[in-house]
N, C-alpha and C. Protein backbone atom coordinates (compact mmCIF):
# COMPACT_ATOMS: atom_id res chain seq x y z
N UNK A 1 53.00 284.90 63.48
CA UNK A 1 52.38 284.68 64.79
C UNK A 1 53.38 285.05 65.89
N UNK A 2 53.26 285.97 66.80
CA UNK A 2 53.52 286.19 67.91
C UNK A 2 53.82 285.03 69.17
N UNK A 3 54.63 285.10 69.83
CA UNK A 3 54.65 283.89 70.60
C UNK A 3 55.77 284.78 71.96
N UNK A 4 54.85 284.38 73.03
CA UNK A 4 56.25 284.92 74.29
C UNK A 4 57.03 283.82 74.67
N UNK A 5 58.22 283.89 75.13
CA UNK A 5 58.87 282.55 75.75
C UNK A 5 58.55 282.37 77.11
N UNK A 6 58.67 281.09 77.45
CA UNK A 6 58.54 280.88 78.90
C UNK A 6 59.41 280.35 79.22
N UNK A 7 60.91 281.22 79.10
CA UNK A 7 62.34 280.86 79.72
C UNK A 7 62.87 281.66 79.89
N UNK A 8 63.85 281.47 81.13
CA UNK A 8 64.57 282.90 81.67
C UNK A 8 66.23 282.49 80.95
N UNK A 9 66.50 281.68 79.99
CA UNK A 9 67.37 281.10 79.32
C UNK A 9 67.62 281.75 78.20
N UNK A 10 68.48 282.63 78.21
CA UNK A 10 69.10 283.51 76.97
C UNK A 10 69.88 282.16 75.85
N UNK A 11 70.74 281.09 75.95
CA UNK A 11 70.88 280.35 74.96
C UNK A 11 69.88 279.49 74.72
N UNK A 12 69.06 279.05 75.11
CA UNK A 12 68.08 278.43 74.66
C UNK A 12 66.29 279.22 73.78
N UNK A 13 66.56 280.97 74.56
CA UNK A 13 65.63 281.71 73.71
C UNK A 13 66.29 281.53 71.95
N UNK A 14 67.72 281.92 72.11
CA UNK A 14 68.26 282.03 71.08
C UNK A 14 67.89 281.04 70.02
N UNK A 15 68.14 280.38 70.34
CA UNK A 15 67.86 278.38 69.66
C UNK A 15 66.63 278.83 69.17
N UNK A 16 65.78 278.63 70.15
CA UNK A 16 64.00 278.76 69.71
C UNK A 16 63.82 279.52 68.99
N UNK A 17 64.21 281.18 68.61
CA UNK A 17 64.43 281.88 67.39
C UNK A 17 65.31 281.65 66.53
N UNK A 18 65.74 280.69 66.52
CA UNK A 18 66.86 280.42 65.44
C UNK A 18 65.89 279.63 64.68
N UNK A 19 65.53 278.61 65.12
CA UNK A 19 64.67 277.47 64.46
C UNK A 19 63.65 278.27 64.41
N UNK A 20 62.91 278.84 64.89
CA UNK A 20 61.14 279.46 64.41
C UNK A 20 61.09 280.90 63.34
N UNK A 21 61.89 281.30 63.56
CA UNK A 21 61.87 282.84 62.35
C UNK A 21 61.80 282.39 61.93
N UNK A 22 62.50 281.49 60.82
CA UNK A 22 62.40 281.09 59.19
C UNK A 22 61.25 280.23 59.36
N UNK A 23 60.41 280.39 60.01
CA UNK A 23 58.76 279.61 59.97
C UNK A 23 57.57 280.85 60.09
N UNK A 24 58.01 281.69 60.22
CA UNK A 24 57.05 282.91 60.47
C UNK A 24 56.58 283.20 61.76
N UNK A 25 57.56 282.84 63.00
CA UNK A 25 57.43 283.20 64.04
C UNK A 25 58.00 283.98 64.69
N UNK A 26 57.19 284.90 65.71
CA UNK A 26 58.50 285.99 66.31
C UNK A 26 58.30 285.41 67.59
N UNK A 27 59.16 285.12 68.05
CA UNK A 27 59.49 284.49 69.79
C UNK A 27 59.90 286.05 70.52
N UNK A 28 59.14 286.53 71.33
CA UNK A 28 59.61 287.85 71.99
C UNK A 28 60.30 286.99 73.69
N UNK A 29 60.83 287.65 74.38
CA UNK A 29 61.31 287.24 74.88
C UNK A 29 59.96 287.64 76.43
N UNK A 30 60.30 287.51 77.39
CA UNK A 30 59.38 287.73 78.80
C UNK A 30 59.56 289.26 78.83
N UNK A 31 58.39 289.72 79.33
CA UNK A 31 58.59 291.52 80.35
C UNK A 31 59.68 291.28 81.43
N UNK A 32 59.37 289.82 82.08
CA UNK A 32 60.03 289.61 83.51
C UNK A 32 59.83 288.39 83.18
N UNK A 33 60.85 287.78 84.13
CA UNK A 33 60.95 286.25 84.69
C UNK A 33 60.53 285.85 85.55
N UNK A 34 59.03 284.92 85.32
CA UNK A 34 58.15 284.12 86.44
C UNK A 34 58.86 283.02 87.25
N UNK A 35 58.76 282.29 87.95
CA UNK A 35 59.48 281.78 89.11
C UNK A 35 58.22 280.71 89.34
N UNK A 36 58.33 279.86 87.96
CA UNK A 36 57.27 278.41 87.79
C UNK A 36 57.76 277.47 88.74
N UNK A 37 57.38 276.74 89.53
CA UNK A 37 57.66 275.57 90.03
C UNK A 37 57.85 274.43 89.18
N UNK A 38 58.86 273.87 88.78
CA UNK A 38 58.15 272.64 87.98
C UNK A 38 58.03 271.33 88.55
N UNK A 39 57.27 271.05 89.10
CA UNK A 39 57.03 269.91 89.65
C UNK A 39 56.77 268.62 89.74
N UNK A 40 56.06 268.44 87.92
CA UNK A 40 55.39 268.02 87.30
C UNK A 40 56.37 266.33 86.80
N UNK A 41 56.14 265.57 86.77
CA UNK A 41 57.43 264.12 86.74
C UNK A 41 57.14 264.01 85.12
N UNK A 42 57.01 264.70 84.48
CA UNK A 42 57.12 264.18 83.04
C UNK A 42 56.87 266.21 82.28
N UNK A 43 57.47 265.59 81.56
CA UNK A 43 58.05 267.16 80.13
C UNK A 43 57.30 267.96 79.36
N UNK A 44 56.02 266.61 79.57
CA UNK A 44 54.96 267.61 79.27
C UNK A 44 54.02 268.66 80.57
N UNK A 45 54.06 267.87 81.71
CA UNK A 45 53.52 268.24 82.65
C UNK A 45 54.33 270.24 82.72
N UNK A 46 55.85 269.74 82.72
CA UNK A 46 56.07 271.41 83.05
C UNK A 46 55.97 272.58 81.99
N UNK A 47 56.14 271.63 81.01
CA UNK A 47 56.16 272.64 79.71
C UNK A 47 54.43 273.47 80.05
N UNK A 48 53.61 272.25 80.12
CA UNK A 48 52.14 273.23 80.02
C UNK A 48 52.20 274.26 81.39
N UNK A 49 52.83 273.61 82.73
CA UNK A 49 53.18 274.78 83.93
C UNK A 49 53.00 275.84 83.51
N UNK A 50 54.66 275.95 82.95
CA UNK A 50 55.08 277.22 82.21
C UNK A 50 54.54 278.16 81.09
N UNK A 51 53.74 277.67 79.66
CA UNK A 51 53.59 278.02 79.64
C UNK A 51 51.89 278.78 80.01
N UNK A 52 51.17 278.04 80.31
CA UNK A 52 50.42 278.75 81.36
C UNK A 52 50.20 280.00 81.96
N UNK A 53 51.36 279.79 82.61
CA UNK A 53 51.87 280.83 83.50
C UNK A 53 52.38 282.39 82.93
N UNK A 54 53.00 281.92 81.51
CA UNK A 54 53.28 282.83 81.20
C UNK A 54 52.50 283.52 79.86
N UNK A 55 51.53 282.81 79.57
CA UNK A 55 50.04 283.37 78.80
C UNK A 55 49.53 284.26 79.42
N UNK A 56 49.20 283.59 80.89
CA UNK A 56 48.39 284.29 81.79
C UNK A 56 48.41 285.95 82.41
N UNK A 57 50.15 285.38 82.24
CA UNK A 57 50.90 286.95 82.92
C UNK A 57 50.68 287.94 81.78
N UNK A 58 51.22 287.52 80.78
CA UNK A 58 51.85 288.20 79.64
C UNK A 58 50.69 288.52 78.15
N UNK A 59 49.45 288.02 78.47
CA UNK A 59 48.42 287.84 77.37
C UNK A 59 48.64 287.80 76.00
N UNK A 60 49.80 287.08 76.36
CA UNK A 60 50.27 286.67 74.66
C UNK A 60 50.10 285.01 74.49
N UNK A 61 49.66 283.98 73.42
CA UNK A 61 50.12 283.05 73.39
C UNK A 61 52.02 282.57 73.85
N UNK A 62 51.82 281.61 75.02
CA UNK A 62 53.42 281.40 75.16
C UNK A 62 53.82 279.95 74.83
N UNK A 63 55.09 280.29 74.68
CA UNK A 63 55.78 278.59 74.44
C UNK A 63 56.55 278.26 75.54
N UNK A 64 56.44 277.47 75.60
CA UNK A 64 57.46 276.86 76.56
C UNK A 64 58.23 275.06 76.06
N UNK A 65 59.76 275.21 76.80
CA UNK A 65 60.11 274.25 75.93
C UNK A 65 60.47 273.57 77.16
N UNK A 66 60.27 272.50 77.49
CA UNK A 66 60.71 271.40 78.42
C UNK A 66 61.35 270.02 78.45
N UNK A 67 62.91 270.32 78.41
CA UNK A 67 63.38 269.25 77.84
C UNK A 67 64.91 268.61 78.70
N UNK A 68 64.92 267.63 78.52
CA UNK A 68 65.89 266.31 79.05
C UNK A 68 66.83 265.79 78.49
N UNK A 69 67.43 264.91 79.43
CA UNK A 69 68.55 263.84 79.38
C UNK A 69 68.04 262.89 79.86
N UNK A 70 68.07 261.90 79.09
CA UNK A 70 67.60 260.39 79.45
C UNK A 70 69.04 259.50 79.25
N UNK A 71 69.29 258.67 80.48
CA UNK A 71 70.82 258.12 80.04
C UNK A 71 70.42 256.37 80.61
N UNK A 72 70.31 255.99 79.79
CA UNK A 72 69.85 254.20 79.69
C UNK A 72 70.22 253.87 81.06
N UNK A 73 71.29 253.39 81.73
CA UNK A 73 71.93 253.25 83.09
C UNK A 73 71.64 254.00 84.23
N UNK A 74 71.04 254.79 84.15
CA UNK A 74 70.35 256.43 85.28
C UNK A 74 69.22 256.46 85.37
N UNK A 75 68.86 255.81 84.82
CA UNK A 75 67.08 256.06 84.48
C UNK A 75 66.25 255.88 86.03
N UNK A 76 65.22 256.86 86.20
CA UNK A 76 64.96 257.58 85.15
C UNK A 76 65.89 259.27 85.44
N UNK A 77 66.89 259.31 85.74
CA UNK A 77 67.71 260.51 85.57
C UNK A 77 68.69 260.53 84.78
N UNK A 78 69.14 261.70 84.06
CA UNK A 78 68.24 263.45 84.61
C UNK A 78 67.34 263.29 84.54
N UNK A 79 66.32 263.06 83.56
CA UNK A 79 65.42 263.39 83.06
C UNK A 79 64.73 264.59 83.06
N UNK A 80 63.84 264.63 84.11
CA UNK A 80 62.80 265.98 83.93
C UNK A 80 63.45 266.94 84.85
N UNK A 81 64.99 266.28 85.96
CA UNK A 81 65.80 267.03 87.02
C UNK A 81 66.99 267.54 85.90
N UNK A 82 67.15 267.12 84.58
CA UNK A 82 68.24 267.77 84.08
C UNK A 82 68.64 269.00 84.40
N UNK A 83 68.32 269.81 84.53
CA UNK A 83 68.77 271.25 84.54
C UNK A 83 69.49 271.66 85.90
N UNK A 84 68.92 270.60 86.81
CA UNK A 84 69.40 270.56 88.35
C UNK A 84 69.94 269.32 88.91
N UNK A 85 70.42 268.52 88.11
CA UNK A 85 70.36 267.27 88.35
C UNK A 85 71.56 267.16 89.34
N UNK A 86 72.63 268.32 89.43
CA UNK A 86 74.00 268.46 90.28
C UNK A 86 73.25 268.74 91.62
N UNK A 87 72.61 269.41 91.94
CA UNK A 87 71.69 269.64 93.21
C UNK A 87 71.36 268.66 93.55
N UNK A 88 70.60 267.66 92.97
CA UNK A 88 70.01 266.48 93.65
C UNK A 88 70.91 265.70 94.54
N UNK A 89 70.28 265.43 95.60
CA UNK A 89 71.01 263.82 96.83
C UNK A 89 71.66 263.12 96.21
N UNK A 90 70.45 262.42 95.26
CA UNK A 90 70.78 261.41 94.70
C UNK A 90 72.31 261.05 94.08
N UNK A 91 72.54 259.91 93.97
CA UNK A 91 74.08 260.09 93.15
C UNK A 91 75.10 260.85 93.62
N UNK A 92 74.63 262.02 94.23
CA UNK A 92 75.64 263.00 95.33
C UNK A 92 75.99 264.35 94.67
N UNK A 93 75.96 265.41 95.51
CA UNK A 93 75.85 266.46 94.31
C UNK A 93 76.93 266.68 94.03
N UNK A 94 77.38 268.03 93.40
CA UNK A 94 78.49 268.44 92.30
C UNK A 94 78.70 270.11 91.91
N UNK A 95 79.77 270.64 91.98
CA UNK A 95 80.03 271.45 92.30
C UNK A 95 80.87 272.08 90.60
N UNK A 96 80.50 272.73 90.36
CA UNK A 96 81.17 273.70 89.33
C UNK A 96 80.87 275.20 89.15
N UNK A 97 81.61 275.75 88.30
CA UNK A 97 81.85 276.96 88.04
C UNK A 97 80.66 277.50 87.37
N UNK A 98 79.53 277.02 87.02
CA UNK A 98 78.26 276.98 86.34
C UNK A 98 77.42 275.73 86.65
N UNK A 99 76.01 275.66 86.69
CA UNK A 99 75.08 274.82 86.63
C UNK A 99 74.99 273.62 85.64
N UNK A 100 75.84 273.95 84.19
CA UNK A 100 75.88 273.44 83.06
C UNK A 100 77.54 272.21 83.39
N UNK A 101 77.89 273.04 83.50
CA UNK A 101 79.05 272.11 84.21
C UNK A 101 79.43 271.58 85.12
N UNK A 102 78.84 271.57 86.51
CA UNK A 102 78.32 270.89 87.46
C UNK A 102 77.42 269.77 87.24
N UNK A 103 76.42 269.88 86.39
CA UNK A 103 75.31 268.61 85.78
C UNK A 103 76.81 267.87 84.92
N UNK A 104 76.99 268.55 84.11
CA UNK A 104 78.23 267.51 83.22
C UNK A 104 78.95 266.46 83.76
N UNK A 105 79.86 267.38 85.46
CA UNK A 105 80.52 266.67 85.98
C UNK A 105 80.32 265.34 86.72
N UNK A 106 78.87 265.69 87.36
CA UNK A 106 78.35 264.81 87.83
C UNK A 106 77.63 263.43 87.05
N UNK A 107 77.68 263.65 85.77
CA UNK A 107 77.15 263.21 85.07
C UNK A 107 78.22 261.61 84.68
N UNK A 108 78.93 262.68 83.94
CA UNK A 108 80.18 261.89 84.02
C UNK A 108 81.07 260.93 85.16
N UNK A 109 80.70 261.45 86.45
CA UNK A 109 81.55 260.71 87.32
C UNK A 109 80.21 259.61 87.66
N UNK A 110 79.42 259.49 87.67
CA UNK A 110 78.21 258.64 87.70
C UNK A 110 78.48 257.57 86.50
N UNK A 111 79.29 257.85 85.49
CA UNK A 111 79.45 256.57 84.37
C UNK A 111 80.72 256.56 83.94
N UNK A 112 81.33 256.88 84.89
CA UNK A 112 83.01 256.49 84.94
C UNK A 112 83.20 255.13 84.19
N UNK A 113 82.74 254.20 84.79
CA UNK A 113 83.61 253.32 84.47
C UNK A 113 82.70 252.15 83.81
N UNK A 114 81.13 252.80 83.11
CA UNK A 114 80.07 252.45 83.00
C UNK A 114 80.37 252.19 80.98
N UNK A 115 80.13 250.94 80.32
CA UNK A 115 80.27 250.51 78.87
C UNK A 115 79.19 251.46 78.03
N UNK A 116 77.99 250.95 78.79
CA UNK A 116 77.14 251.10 78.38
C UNK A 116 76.37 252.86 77.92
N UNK A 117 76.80 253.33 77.38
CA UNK A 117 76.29 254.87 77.74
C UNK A 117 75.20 255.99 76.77
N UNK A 118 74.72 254.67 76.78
CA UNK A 118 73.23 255.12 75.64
C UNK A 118 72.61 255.86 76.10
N UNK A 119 72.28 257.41 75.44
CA UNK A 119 71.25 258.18 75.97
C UNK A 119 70.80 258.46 74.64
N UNK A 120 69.34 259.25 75.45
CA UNK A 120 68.76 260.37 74.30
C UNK A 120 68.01 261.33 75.25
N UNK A 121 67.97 262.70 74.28
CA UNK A 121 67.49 263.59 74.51
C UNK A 121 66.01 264.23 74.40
N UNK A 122 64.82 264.38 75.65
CA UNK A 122 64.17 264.75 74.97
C UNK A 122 63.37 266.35 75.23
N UNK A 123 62.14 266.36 74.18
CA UNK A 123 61.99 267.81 74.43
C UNK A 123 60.23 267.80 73.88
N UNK A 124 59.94 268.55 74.72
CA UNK A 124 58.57 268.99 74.82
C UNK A 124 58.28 270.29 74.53
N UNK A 125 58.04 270.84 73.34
CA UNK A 125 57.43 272.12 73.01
C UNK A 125 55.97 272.54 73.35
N UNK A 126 55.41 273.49 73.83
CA UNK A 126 54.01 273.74 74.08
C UNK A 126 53.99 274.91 73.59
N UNK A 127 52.50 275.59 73.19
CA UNK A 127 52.02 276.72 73.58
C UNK A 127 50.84 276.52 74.01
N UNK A 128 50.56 277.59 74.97
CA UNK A 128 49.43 277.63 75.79
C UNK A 128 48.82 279.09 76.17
N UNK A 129 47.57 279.12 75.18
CA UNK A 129 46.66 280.43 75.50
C UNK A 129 45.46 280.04 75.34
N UNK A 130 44.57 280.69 76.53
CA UNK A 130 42.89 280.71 76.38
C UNK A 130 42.84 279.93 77.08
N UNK A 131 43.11 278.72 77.84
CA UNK A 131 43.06 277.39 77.75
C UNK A 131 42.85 276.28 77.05
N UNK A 132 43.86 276.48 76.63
CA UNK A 132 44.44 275.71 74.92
C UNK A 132 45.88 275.37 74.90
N UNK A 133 45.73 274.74 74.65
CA UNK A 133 47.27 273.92 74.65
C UNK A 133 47.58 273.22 73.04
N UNK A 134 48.58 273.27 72.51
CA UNK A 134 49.12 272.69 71.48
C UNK A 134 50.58 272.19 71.22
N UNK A 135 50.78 270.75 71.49
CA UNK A 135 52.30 270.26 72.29
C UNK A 135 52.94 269.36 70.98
N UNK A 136 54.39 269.05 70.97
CA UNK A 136 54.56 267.71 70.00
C UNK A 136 55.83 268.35 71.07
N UNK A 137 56.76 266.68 70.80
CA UNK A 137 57.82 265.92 71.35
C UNK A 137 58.77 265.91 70.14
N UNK A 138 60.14 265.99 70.72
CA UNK A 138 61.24 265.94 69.84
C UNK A 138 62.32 264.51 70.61
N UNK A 139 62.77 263.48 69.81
CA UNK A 139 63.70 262.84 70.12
C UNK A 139 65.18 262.81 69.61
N UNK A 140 66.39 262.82 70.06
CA UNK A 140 67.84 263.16 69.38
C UNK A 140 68.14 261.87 70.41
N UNK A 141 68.79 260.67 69.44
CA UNK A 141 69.32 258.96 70.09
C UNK A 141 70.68 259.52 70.09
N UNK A 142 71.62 258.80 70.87
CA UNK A 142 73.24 259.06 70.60
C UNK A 142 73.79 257.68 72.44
N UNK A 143 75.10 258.85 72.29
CA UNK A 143 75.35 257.82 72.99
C UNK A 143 76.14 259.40 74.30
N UNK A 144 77.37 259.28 75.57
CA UNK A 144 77.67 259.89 76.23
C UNK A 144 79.13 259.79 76.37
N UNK A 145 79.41 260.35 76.41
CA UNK A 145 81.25 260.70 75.73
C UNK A 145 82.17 260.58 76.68
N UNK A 146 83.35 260.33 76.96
CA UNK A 146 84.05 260.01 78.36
C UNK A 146 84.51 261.66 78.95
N UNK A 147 84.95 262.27 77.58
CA UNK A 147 85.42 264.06 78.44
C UNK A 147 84.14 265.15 77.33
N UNK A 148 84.03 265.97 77.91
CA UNK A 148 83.47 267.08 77.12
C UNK A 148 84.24 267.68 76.25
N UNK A 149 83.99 268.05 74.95
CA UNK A 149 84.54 268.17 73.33
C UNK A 149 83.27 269.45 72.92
N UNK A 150 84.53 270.82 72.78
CA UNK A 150 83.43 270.93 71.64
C UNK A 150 82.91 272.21 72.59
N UNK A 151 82.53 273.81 72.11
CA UNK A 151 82.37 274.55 73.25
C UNK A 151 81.04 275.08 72.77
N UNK A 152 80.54 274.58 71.77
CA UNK A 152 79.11 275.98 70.93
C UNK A 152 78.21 275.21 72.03
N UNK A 153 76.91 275.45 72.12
CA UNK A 153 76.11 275.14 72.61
C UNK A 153 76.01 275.29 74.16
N UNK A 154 75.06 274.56 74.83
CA UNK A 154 74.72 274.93 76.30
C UNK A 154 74.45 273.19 77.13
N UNK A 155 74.16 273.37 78.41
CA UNK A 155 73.86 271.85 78.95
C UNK A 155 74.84 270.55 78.62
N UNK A 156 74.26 269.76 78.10
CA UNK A 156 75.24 268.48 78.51
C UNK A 156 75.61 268.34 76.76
N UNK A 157 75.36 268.89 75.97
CA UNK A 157 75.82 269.25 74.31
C UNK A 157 77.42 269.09 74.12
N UNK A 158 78.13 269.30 75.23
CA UNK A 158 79.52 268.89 75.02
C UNK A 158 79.92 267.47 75.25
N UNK A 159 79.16 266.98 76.02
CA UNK A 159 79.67 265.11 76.30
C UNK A 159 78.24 264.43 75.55
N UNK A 160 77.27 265.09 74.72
CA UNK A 160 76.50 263.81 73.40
C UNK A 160 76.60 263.94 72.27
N UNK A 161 76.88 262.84 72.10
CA UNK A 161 77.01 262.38 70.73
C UNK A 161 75.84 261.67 70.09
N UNK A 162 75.70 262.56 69.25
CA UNK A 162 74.63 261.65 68.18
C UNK A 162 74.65 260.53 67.99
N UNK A 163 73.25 259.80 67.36
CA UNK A 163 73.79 258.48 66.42
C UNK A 163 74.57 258.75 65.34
N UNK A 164 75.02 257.40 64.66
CA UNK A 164 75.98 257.71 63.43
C UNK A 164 76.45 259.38 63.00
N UNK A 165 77.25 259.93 64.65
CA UNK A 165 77.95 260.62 64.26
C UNK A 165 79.24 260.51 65.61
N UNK A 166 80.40 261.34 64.99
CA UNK A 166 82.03 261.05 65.88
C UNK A 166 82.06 262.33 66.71
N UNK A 167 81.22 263.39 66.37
CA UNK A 167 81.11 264.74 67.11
C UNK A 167 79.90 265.12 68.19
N UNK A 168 80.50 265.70 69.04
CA UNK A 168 79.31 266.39 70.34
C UNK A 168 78.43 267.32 69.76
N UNK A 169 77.66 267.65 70.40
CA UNK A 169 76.52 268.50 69.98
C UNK A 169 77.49 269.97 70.01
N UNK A 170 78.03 269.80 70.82
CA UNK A 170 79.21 271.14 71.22
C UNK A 170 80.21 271.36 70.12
N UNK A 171 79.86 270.44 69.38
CA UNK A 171 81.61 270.37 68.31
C UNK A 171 80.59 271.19 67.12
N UNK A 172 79.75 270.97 66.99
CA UNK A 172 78.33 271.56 65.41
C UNK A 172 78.31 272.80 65.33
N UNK A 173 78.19 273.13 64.42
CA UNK A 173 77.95 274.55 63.97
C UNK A 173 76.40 274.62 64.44
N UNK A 174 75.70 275.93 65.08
CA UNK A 174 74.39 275.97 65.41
C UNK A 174 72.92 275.18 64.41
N UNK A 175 73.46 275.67 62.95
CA UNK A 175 72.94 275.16 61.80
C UNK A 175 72.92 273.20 62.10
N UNK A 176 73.94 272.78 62.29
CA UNK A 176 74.04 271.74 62.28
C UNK A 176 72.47 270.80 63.13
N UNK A 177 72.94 271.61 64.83
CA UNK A 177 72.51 271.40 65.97
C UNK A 177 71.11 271.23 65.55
N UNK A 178 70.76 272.14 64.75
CA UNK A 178 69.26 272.32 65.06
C UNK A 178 68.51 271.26 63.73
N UNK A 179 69.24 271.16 62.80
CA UNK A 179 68.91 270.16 61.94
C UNK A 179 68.56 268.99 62.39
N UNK A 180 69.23 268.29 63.30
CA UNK A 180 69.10 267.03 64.21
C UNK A 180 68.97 266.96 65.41
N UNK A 181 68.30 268.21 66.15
CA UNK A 181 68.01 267.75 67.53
C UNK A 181 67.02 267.65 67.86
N UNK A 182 66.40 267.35 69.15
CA UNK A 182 65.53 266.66 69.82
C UNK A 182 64.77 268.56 69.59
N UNK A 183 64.88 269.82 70.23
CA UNK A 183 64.54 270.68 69.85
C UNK A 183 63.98 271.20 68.90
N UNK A 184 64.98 270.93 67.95
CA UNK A 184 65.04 271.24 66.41
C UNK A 184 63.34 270.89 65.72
N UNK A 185 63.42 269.16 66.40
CA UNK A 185 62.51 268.09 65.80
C UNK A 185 61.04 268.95 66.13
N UNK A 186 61.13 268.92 67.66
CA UNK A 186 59.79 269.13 68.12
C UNK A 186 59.05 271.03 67.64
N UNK A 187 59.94 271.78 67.66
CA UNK A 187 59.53 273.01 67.15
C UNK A 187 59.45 272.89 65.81
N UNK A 188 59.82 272.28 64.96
CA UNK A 188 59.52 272.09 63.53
C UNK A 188 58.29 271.62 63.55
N UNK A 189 57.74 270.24 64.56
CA UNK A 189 56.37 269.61 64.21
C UNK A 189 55.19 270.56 64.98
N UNK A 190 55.66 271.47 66.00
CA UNK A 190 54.66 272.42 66.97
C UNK A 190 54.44 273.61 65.59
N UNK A 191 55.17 273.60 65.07
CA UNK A 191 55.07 275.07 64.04
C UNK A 191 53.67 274.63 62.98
N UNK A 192 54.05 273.40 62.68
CA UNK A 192 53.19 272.85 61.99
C UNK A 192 51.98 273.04 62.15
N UNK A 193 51.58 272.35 63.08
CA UNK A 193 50.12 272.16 64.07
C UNK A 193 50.17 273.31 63.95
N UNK A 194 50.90 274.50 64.96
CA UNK A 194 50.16 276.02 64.90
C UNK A 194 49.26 276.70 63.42
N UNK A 195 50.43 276.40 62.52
CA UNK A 195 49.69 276.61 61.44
C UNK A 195 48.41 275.77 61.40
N UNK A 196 48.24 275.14 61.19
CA UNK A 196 47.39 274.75 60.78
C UNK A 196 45.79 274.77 61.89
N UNK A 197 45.94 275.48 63.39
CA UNK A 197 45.00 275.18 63.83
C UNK A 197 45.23 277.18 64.54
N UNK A 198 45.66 278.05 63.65
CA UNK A 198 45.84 279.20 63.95
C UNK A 198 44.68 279.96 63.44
N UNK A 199 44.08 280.54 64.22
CA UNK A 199 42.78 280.89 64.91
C UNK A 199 42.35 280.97 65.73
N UNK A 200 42.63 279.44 66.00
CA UNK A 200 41.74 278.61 67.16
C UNK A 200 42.42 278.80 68.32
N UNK A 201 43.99 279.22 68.62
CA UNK A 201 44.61 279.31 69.52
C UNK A 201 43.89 281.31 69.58
């Protein structure tokens, strides 16, 4: 099955073909990059935005993946602002050499001196063609690390730590990552459903 992405995110296309080939999916990437608003206060709301948007453009079934940082003490941020969460007022913004490390920094100086640092990660897979939608949710529990460890991966993957584990998402071999993440989870259970209701999309 064919599938377009609805991300202008070269490490995160990557991911999504990492985990879906060995399921019988080809994730092609966009003609061009649409310029979705996401507006939507919850993960499913933007995921269907997007992919929408990019069914519509592209007349291919698309996926789109919409996914977070939930940090027990912040709540409800990042959450659905993860990706921009250094931009925001709130908390005060933050300045780095990348978007990914700017969210980090800010992240971190927000639970300086904070015990408590339970998060989890989550993620909303969709595809959306015809007007049809077919969604499942991925959860990854852990906790938030005092420095960033660990360089593979993208986003805040260098300061979380799994449950019952001593390493960042950043410290894992890709193989690892995708075995246990919130990603991993939800494109494994969306693959599913596709199969099984492929036709009908």
């Amino acid at each position: 099955m064919k599938l377009v992405a609805a991300t202008s995110n070269p490490k995160k296309l990557e991911e999504i073909r990492r985990i879906l080939s060995p399921l019988g999916f080809e994730v092609l990437p966009p003609p061009r990059t649409l310029e979705v608003k996401e507006e939507e206060r919850t993960f499913y709301g933007n995921a269907y935005l997007k992919a929408k948007a990019y069914a519509e453009a592209f007349g291919l079934p698309a996926l789109a993946d919409d996914s977070g940082l939930v940090v027990e003490k912040l709540k409800p941020y990042p959450g659905v602002y993860s990706a921009r969460f250094y931009r925001l007022e709130w908390g005060g913004r933050e300045e780095g050499s990348s978007p990914d490390e700017a969210n980090v920094k800010k992240l971190l100086r927000l639970l300086k001196d904070e015990k408590d640092r339970r998060a989890y990660f989550v993620c909303c897979a969709l595809v959306y063609y015809e007007g049809k939608a077919v969604s499942a949710e991925g959860y990854l529990y852990g906790s938030i690390a005092y420095e960033p460890k660990g360089t593979a991966g993208f986003g805040y993957d260098p300061v979380f730590v799994p449950e019952n584990e001593t390493r960042t998402l950043a410290q894992m071999t890709p193989q690892e990552k995708d075995a246990l993440s919130h990603r991993g989870k939800a494109l494994r259970k969306l693959a599913e459903l596709l199969k099984r209701c492929e036709g009908a999309l």
